[in-house]
N, C-alpha and C. Protein backbone atom coordinates (compact mmCIF):
# COMPACT_ATOMS: atom_id res chain seq x y z
N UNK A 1 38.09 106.00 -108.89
CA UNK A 1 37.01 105.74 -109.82
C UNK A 1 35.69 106.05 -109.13
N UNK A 2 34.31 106.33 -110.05
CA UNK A 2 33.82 107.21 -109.40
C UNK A 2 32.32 105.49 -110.13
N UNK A 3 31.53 105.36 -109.55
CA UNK A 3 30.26 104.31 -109.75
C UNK A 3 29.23 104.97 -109.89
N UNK A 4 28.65 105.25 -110.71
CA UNK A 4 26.92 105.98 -110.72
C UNK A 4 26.06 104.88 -110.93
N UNK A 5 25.27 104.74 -109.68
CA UNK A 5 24.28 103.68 -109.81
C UNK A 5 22.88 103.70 -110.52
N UNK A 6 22.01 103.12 -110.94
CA UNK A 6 20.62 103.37 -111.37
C UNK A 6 19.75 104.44 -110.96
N UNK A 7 20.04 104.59 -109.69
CA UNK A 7 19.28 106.13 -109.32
C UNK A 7 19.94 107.44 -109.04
N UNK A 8 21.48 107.51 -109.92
CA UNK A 8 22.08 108.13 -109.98
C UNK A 8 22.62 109.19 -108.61
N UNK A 9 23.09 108.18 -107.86
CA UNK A 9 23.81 108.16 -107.07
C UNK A 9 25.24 107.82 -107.25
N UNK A 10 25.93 108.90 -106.92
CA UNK A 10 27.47 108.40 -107.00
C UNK A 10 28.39 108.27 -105.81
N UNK A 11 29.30 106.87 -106.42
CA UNK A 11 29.85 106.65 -105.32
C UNK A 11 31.06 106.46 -105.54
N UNK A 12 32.61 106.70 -104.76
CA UNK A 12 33.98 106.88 -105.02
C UNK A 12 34.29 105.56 -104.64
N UNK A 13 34.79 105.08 -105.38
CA UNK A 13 35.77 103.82 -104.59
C UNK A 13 37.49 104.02 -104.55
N UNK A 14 38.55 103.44 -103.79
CA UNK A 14 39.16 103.97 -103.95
C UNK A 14 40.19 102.82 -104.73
N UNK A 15 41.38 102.93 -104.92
CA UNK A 15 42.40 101.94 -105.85
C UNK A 15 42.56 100.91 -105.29
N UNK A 16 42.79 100.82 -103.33
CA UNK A 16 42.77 99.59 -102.93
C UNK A 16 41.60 98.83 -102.59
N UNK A 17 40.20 99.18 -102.50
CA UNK A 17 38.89 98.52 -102.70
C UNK A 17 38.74 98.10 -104.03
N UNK A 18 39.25 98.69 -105.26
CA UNK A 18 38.71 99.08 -106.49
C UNK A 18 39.53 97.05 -107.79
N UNK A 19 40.70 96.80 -106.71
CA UNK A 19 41.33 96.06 -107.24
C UNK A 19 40.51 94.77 -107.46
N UNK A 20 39.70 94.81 -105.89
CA UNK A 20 38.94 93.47 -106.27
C UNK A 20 37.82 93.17 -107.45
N UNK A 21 37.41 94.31 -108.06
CA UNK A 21 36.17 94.67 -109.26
C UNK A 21 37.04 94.17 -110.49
N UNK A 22 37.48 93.28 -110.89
CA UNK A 22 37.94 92.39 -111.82
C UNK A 22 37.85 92.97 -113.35
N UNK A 23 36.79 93.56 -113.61
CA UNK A 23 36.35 93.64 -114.44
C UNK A 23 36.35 95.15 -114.76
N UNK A 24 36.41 95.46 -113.70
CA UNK A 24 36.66 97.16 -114.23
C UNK A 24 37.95 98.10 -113.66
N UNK A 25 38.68 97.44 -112.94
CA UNK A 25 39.68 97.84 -112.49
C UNK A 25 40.76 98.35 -112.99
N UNK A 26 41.03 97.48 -114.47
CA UNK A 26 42.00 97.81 -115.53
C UNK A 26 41.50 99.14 -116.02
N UNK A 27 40.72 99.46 -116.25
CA UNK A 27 40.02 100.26 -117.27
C UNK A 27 40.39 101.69 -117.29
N UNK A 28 40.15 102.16 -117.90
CA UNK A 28 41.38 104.06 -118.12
C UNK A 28 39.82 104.60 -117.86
N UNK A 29 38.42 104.40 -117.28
CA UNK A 29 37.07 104.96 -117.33
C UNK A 29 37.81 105.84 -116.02
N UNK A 30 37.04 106.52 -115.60
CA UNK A 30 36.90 107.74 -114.23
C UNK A 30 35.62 107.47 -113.87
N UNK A 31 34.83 107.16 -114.31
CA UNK A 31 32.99 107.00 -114.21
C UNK A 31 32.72 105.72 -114.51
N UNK A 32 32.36 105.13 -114.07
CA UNK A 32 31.23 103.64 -114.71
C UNK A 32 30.06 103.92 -114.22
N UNK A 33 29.58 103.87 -115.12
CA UNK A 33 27.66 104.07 -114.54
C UNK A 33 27.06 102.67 -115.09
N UNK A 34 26.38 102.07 -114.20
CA UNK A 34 26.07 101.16 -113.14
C UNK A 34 24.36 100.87 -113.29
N UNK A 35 23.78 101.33 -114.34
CA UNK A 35 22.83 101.74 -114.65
C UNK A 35 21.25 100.47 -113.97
N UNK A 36 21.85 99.07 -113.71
CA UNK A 36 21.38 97.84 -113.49
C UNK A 36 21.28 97.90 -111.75
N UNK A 37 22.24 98.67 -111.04
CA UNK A 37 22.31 98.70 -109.57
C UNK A 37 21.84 99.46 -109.11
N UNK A 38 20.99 99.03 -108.00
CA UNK A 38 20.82 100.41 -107.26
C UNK A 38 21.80 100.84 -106.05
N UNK A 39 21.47 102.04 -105.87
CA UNK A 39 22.16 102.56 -104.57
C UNK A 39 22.23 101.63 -103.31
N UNK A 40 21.79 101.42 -102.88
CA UNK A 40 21.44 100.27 -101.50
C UNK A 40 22.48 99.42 -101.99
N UNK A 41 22.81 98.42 -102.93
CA UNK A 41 23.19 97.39 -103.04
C UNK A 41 24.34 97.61 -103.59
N UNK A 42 24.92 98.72 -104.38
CA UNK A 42 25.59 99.31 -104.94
C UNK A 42 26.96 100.09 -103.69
N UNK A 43 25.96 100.15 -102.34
CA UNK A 43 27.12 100.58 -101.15
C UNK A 43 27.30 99.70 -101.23
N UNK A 44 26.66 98.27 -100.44
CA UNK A 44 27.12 97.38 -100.06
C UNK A 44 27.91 96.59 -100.22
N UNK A 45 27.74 96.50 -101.98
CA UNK A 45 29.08 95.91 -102.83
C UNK A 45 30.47 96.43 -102.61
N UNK A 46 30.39 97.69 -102.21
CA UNK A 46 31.80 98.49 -101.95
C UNK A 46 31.89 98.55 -100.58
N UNK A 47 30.84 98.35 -99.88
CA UNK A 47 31.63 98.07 -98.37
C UNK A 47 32.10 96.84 -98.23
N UNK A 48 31.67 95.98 -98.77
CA UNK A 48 32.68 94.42 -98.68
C UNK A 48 33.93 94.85 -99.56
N UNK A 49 34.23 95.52 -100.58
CA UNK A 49 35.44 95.96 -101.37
C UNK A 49 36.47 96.76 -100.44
N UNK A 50 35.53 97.47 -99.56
CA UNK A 50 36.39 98.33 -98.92
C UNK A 50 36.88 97.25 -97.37
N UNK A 51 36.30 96.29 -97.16
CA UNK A 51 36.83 95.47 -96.15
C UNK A 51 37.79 94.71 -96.31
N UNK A 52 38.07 94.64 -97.37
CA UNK A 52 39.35 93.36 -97.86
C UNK A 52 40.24 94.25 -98.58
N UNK A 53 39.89 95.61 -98.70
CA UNK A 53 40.85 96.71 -99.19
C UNK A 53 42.65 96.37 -98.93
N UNK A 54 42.44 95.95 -97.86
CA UNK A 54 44.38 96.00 -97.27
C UNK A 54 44.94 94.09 -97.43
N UNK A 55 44.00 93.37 -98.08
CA UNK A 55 44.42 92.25 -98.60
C UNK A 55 44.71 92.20 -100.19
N UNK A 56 45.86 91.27 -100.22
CA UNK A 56 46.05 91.23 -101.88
C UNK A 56 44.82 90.59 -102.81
N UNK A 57 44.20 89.36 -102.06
CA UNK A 57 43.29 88.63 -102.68
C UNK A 57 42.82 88.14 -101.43
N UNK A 58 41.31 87.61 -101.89
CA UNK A 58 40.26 87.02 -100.70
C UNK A 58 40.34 85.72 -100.60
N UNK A 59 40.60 85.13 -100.43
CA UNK A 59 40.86 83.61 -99.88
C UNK A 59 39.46 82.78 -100.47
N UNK A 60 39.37 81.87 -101.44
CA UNK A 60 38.77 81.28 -102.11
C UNK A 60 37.48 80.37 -100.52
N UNK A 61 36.30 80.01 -100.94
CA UNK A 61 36.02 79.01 -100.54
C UNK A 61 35.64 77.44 -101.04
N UNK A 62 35.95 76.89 -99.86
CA UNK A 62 36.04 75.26 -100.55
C UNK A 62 34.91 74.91 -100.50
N UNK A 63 35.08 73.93 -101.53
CA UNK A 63 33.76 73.59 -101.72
C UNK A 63 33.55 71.74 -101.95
N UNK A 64 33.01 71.11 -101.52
CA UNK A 64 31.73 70.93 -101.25
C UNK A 64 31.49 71.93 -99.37
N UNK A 65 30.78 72.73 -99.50
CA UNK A 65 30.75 72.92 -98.20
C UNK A 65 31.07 71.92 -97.37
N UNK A 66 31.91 72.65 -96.46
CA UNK A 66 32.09 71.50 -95.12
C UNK A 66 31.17 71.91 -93.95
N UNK A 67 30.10 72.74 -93.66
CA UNK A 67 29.57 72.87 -92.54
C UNK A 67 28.18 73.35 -92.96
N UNK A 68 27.33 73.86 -91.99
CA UNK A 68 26.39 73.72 -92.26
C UNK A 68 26.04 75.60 -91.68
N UNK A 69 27.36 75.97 -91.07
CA UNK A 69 26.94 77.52 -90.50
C UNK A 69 28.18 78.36 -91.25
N UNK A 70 27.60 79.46 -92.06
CA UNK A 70 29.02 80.76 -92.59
C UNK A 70 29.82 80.55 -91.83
N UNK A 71 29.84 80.60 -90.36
CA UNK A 71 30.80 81.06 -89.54
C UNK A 71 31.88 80.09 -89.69
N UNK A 72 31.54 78.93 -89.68
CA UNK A 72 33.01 78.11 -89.85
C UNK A 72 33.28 77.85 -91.11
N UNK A 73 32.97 78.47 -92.12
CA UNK A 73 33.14 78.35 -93.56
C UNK A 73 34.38 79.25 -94.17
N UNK A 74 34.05 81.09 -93.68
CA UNK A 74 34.20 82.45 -94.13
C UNK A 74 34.64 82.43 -93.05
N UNK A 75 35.84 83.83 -92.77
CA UNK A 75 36.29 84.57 -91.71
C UNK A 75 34.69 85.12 -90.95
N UNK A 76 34.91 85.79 -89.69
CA UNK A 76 33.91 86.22 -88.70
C UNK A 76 33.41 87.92 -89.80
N UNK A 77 34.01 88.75 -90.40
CA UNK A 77 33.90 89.81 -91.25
C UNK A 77 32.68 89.31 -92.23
N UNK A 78 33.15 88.19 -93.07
CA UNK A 78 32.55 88.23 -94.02
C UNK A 78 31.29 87.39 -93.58
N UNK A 79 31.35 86.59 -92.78
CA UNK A 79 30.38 85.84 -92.43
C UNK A 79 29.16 87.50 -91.80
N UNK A 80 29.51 88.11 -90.59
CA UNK A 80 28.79 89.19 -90.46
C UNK A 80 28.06 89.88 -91.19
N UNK A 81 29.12 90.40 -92.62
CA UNK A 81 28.26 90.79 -93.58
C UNK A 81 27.20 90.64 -94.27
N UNK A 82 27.46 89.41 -94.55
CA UNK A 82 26.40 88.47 -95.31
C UNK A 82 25.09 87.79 -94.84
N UNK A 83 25.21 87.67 -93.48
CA UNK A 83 24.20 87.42 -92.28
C UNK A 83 23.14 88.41 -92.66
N UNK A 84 23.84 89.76 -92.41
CA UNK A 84 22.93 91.22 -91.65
C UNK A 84 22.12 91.23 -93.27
N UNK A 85 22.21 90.84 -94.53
CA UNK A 85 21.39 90.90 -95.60
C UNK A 85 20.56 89.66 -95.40
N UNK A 86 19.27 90.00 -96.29
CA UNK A 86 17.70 89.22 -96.64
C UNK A 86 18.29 88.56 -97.82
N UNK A 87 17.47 87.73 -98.34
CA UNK A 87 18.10 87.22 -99.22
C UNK A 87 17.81 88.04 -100.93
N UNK A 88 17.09 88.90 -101.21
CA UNK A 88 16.17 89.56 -102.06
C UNK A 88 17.76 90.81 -102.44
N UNK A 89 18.17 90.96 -101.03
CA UNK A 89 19.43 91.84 -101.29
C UNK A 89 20.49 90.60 -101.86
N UNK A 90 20.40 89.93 -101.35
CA UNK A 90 21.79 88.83 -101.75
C UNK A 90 21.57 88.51 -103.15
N UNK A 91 20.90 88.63 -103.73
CA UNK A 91 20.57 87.86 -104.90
C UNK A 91 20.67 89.34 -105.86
N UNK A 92 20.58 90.63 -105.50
CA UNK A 92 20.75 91.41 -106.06
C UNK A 92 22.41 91.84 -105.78
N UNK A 93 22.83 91.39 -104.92
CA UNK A 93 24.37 91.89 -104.59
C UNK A 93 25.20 90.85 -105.68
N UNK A 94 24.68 89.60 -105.59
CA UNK A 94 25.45 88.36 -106.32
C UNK A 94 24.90 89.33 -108.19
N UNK A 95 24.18 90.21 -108.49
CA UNK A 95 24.19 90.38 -109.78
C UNK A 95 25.27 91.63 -110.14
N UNK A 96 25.21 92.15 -108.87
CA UNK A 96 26.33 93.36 -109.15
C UNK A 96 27.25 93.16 -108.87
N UNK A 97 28.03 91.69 -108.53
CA UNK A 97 29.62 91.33 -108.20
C UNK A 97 29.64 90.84 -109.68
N UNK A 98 28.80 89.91 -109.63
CA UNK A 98 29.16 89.54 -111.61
C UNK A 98 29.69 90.71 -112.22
N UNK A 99 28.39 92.02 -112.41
CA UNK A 99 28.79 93.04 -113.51
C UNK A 99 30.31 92.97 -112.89
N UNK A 100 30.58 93.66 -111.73
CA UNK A 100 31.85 94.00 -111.29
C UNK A 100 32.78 93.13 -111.50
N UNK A 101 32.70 92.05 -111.35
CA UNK A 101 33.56 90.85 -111.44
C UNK A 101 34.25 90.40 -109.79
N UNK A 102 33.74 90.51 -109.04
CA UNK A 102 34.16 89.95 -107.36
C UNK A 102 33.65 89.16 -107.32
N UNK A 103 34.73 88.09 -108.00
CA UNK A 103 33.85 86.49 -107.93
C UNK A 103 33.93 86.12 -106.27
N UNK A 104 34.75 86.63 -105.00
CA UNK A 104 34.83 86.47 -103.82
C UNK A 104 33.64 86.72 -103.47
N UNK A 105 32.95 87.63 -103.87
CA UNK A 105 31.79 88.22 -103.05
C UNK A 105 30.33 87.40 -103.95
N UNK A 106 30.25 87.08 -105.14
CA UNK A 106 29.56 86.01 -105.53
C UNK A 106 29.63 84.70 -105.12
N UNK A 107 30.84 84.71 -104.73
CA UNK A 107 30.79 82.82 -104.11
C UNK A 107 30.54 82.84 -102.42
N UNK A 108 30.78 83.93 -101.93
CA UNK A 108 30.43 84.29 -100.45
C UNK A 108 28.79 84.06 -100.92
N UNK A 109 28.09 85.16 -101.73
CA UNK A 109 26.74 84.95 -101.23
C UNK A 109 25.77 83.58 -102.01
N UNK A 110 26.49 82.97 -102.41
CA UNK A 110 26.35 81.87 -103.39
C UNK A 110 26.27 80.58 -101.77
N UNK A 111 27.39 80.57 -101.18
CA UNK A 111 27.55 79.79 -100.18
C UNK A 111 26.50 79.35 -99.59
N UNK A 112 26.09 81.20 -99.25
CA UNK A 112 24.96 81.32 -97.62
C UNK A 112 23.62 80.83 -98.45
N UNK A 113 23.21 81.26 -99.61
CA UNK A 113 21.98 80.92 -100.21
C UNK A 113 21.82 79.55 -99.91
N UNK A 114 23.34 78.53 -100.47
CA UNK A 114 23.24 76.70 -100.71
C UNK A 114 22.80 76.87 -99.06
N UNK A 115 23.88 77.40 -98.00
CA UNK A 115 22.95 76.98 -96.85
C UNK A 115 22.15 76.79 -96.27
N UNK A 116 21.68 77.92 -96.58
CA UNK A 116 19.81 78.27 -96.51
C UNK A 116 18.90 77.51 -97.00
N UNK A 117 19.11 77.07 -98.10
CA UNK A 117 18.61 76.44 -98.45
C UNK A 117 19.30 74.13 -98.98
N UNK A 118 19.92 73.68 -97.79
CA UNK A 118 20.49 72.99 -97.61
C UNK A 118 19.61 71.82 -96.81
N UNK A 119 19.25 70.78 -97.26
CA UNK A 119 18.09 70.00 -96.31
C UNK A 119 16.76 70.02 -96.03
N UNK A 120 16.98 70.91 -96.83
CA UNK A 120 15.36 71.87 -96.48
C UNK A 120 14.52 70.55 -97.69
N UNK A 121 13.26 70.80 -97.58
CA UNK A 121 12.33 70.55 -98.32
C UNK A 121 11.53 71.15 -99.65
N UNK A 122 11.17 70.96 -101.15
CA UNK A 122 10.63 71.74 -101.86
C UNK A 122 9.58 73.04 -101.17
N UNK A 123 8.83 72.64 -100.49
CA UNK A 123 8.05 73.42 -99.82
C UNK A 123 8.69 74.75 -98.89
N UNK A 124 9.70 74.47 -97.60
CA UNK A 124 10.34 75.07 -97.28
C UNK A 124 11.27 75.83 -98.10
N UNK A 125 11.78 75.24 -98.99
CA UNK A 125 12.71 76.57 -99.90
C UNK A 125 11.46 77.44 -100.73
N UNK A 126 10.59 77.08 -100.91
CA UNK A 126 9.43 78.04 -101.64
C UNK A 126 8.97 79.13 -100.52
N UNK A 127 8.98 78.58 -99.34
CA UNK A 127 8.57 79.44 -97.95
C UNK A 127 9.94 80.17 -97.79
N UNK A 128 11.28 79.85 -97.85
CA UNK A 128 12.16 80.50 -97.46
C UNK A 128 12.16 82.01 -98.84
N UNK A 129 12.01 81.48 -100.14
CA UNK A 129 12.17 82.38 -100.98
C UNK A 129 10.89 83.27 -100.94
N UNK A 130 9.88 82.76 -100.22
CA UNK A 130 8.31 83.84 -100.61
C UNK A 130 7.68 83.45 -101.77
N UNK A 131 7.96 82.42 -101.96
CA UNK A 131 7.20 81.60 -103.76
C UNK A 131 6.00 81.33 -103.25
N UNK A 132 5.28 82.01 -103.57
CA UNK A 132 3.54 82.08 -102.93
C UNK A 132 2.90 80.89 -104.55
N UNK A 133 3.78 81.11 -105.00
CA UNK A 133 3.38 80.07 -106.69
C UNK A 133 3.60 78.56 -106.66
N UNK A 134 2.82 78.17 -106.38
CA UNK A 134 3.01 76.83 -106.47
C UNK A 134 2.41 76.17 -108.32
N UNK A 135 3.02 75.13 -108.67
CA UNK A 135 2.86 74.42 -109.77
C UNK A 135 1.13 73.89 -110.10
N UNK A 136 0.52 74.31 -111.51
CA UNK A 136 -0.98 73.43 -111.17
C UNK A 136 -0.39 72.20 -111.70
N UNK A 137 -1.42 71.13 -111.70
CA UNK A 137 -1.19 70.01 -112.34
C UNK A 137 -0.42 69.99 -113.59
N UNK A 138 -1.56 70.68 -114.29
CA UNK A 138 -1.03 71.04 -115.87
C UNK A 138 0.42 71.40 -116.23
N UNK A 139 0.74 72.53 -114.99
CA UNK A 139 2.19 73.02 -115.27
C UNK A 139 3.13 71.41 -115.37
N UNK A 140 3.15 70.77 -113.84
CA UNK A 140 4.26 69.85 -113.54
C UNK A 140 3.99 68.54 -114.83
N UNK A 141 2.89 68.42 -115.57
CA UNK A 141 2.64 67.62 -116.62
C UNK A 141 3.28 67.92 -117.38
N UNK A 142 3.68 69.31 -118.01
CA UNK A 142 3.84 70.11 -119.14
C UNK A 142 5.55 69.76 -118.98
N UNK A 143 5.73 70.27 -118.02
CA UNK A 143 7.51 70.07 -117.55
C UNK A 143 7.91 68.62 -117.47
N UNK A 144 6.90 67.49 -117.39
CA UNK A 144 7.29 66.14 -116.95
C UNK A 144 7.51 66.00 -119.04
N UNK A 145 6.69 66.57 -119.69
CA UNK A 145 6.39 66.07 -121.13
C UNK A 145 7.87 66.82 -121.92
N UNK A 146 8.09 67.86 -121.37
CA UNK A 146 9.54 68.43 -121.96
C UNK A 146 10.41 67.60 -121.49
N UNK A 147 10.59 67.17 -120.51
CA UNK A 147 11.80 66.76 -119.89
C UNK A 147 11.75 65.22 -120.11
N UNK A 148 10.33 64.53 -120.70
CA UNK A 148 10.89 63.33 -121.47
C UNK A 148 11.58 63.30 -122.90
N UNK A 149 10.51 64.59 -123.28
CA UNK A 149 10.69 64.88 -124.82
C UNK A 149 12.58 64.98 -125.20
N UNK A 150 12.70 65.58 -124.32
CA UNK A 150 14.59 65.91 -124.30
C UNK A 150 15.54 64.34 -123.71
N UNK A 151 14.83 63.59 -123.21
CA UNK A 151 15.40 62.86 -122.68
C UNK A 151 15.17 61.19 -124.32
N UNK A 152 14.40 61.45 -124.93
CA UNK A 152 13.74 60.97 -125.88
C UNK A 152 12.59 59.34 -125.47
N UNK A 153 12.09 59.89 -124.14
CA UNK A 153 11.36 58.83 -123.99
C UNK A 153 9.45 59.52 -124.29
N UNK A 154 9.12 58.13 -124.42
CA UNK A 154 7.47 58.39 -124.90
C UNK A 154 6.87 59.56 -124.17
N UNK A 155 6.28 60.32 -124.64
CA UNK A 155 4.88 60.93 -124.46
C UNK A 155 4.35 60.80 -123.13
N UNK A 156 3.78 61.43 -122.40
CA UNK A 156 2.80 60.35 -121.29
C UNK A 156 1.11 61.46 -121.76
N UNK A 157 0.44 60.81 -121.26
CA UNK A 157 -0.83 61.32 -121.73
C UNK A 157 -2.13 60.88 -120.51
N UNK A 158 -2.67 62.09 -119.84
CA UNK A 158 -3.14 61.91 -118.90
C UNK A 158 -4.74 61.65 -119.34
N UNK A 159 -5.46 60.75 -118.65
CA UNK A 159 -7.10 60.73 -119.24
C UNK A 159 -8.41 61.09 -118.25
């Protein structure tokens, strides 16, 4: 099967990488074009496909995390992989395992994100993500007034 990504780049995968793509694997297509991925992220997705190529299935992870580092979570492979990406790629890789359907490779980068962001502080996960946006008053008022409104308690009203 052949992947054309958003910047129309094509890429071959082969039947034993191709098994883990859930979602498109069955399919009688020769082409899927990919139109949402780009190239960059679009290898990468298939170099983790092509690493677990000679396994039947990827070994689930447990969850509530038990540790606090990939490495003792994930094999040393997948943990590597997932390291050497920013998180801006991870968050774009976790959208192109969905399309694909490699829920292995969504819950791999699903893991490292909770880690990353694990203990941390509101502030620090805004610094870890680059959220240069912080809330004005008005906003966290506005969200405190929905989230009574849904909850069905009074109003609050600032003076």
């Amino acid at each position: 099967m052949q992947f054309i990504s958003q910047d129309g780049q094509t890429f071959k995968i082969g039947e034993q990488a191709l098994k883990h793509c859930t979602k498109v694997n069955n399919t009688n297509l020769e082409v899927f074009n990919l139109t949402g991925i780009k190239s960059s992220i679009l290898k990468k997705v298939i170099q983790y496909c092509q690493m677990h190529q000679n396994v039947a299935y990827i070994p689930q992870i447990s969850k509530p995390l038990k540790s606090k580092a990939i490495y003792d979570i994930v094999d040393f492979q997948d943990a590597e992989f997932i390291t050497e990406l920013d998180l801006e790629e991870i968050f774009q890789i976790i959208q192109a395992a969905e399309v694909l359907g490699i829920n292995a490779l969504v819950d791999l980068s699903c893991a490292f994100v909770a880690l990353q962001i694990r203990g941390k502080s509101q502030e620090q996960v805004k610094l870890l993500f680059k959220s240069n946006k912080s809330k004005t008053d008005e906003e966290v008022q506005r969200q405190r007034d929905i989230d009574s409104s849904a909850k069905g308690e009074p109003k609050q009203t600032n003076y």
